[in-house]
N, C-alpha and C. Protein backbone atom coordinates (compact mmCIF):
# COMPACT_ATOMS: atom_id res chain seq x y z
N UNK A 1 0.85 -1.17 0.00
CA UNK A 1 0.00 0.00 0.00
C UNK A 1 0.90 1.23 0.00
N UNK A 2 0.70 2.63 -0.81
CA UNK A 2 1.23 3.69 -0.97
C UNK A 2 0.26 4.45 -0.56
N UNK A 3 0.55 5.58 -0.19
CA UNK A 3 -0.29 6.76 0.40
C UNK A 3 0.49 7.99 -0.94
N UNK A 4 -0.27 8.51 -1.54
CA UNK A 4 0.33 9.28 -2.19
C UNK A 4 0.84 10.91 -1.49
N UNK A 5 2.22 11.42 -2.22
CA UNK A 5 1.92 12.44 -1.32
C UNK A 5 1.34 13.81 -2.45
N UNK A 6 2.10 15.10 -2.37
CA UNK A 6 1.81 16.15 -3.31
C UNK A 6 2.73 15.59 -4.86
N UNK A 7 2.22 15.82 -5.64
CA UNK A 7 2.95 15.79 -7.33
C UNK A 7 3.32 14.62 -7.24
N UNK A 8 2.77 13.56 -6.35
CA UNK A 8 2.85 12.01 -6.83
C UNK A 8 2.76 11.88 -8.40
N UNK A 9 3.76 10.70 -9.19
CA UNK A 9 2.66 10.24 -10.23
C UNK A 9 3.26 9.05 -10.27
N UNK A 10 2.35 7.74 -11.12
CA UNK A 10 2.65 6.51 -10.50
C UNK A 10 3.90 6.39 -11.51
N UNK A 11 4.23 6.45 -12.68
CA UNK A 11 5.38 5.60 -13.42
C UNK A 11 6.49 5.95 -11.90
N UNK A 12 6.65 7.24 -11.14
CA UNK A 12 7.42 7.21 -10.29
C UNK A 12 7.16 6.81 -9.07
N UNK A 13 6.14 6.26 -8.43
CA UNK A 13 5.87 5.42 -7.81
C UNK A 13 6.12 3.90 -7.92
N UNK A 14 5.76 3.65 -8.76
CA UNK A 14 7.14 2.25 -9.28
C UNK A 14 8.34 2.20 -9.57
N UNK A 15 8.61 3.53 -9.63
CA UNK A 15 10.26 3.20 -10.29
C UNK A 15 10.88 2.72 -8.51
N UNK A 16 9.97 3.75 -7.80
CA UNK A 16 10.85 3.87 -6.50
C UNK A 16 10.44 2.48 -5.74
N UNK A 17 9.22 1.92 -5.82
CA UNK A 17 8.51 0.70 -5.32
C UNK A 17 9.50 -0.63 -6.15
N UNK A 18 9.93 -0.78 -7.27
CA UNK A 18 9.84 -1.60 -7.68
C UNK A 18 11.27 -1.62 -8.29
N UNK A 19 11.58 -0.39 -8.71
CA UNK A 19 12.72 -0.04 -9.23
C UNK A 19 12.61 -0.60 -11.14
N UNK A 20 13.56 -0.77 -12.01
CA UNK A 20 13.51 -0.81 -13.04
C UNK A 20 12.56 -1.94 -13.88
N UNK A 21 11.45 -2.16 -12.88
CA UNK A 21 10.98 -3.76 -13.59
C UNK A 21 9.63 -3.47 -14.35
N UNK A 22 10.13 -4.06 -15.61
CA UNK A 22 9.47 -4.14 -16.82
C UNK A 22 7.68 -4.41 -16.56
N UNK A 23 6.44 -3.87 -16.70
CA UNK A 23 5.32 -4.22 -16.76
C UNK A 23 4.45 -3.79 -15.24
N UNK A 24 5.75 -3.56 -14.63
CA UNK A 24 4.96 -2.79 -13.30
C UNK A 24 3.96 -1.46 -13.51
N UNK A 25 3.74 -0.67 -13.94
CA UNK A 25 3.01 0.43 -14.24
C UNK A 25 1.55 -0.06 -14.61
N UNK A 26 1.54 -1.06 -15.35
CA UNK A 26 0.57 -1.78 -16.01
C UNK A 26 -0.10 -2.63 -14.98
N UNK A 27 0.40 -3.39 -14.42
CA UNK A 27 0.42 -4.07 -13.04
C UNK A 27 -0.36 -3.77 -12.32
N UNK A 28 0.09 -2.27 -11.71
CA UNK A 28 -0.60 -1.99 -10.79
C UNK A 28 -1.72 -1.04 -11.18
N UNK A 29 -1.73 -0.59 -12.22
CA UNK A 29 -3.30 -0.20 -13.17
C UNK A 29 -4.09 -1.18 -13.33
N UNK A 30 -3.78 -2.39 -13.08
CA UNK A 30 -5.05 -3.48 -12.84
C UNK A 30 -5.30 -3.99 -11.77
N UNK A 31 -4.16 -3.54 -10.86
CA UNK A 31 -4.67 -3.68 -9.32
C UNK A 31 -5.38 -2.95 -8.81
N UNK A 32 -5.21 -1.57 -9.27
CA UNK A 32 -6.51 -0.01 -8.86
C UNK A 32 -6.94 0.53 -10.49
N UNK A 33 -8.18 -0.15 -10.96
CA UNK A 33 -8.67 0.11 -12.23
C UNK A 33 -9.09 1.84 -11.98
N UNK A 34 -9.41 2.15 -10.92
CA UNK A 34 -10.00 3.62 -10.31
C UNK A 34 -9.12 4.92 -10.77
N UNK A 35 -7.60 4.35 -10.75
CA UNK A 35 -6.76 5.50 -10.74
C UNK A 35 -5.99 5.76 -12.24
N UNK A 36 -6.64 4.78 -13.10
CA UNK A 36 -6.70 5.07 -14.65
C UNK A 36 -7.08 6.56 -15.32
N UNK A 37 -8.32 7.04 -14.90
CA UNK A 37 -8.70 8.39 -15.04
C UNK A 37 -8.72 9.06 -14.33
N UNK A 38 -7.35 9.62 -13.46
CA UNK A 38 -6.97 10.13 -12.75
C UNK A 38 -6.13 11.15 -13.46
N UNK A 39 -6.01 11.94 -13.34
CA UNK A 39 -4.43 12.72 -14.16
C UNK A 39 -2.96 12.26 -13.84
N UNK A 40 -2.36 12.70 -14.84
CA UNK A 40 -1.19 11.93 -14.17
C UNK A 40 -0.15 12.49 -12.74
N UNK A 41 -0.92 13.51 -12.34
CA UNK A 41 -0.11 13.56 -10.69
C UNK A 41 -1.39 13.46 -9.74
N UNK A 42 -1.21 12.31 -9.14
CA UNK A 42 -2.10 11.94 -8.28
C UNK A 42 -2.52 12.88 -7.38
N UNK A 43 -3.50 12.94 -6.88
CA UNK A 43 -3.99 13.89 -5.65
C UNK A 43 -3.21 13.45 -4.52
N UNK A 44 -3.36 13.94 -3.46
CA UNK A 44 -2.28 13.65 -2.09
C UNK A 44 -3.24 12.96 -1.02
N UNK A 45 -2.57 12.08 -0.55
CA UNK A 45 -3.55 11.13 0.33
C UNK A 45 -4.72 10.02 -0.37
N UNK A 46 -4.45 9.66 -1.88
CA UNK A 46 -5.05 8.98 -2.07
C UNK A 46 -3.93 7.49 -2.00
N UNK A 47 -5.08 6.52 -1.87
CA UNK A 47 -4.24 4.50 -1.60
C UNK A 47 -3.81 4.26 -2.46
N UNK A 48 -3.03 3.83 -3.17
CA UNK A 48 -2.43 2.46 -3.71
C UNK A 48 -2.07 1.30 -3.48
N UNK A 49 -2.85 0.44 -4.17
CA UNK A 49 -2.36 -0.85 -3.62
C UNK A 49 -0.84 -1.17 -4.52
N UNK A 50 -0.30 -1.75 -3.94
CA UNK A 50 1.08 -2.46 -4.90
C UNK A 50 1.35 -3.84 -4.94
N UNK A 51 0.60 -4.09 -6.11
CA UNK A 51 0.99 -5.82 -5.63
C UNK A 51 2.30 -6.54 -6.07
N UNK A 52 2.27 -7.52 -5.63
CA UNK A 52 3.49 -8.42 -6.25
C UNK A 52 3.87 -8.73 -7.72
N UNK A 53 4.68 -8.25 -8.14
CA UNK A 53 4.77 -7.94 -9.84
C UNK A 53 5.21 -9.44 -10.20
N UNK A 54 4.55 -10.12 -11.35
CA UNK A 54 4.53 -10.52 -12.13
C UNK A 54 5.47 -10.69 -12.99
N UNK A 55 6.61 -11.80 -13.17
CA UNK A 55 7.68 -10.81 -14.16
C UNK A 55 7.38 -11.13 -15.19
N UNK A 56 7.48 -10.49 -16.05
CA UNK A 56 7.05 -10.55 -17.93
C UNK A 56 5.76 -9.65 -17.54
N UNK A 57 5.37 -8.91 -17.35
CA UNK A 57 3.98 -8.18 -16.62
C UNK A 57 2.86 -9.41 -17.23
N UNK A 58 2.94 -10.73 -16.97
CA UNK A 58 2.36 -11.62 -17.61
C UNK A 58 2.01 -12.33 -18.30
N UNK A 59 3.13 -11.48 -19.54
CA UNK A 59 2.78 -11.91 -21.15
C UNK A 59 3.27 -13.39 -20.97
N UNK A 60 2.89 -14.09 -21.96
CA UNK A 60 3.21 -15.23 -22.36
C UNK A 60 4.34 -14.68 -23.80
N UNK A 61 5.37 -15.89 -23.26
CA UNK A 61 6.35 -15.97 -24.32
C UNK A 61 5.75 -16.87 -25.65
N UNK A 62 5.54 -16.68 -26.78
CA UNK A 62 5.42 -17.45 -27.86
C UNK A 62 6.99 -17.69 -28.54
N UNK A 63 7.05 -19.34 -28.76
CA UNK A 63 8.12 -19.78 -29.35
C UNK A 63 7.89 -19.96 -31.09
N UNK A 64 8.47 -19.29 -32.02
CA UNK A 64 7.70 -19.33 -33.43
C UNK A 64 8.48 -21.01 -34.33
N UNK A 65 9.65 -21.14 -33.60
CA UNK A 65 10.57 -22.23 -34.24
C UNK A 65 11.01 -22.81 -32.99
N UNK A 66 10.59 -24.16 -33.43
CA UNK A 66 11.08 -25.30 -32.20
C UNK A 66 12.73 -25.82 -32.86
């Protein structure tokens, strides 16, 4: 959970939560569908949840040649 503060915005909320990992931003836009149409500097004192990232943000690898 994050508490946002003033001129929050999330890509930097993950960088600092999560640090350089690929698909986190996305991640946690489907953990709080709410804060999608939000602007991009969050208001102050609003939640975030942060969940446990996923690595590949989930994609499936397709192999084209065995």
């Amino acid at each position: 959970m994050h508490i946002t503060s003033e001129n929050d915005a999330l890509d930097l909320i993950c960088a600092r939560h999560y640090g350089r990992q690929a698909g986190a931003v996305e991640q946690v836009l489907e953990a709080n569908p709410d804060i999608a149409a939000v602007a991009h500097r969050l208001p102050t004192g609003l939640e975030i949840t942060l969940p446990d990232i996923v690595a590949g943000g989930g994609q499936r690898t397709v192999k084209l040649w065995d």
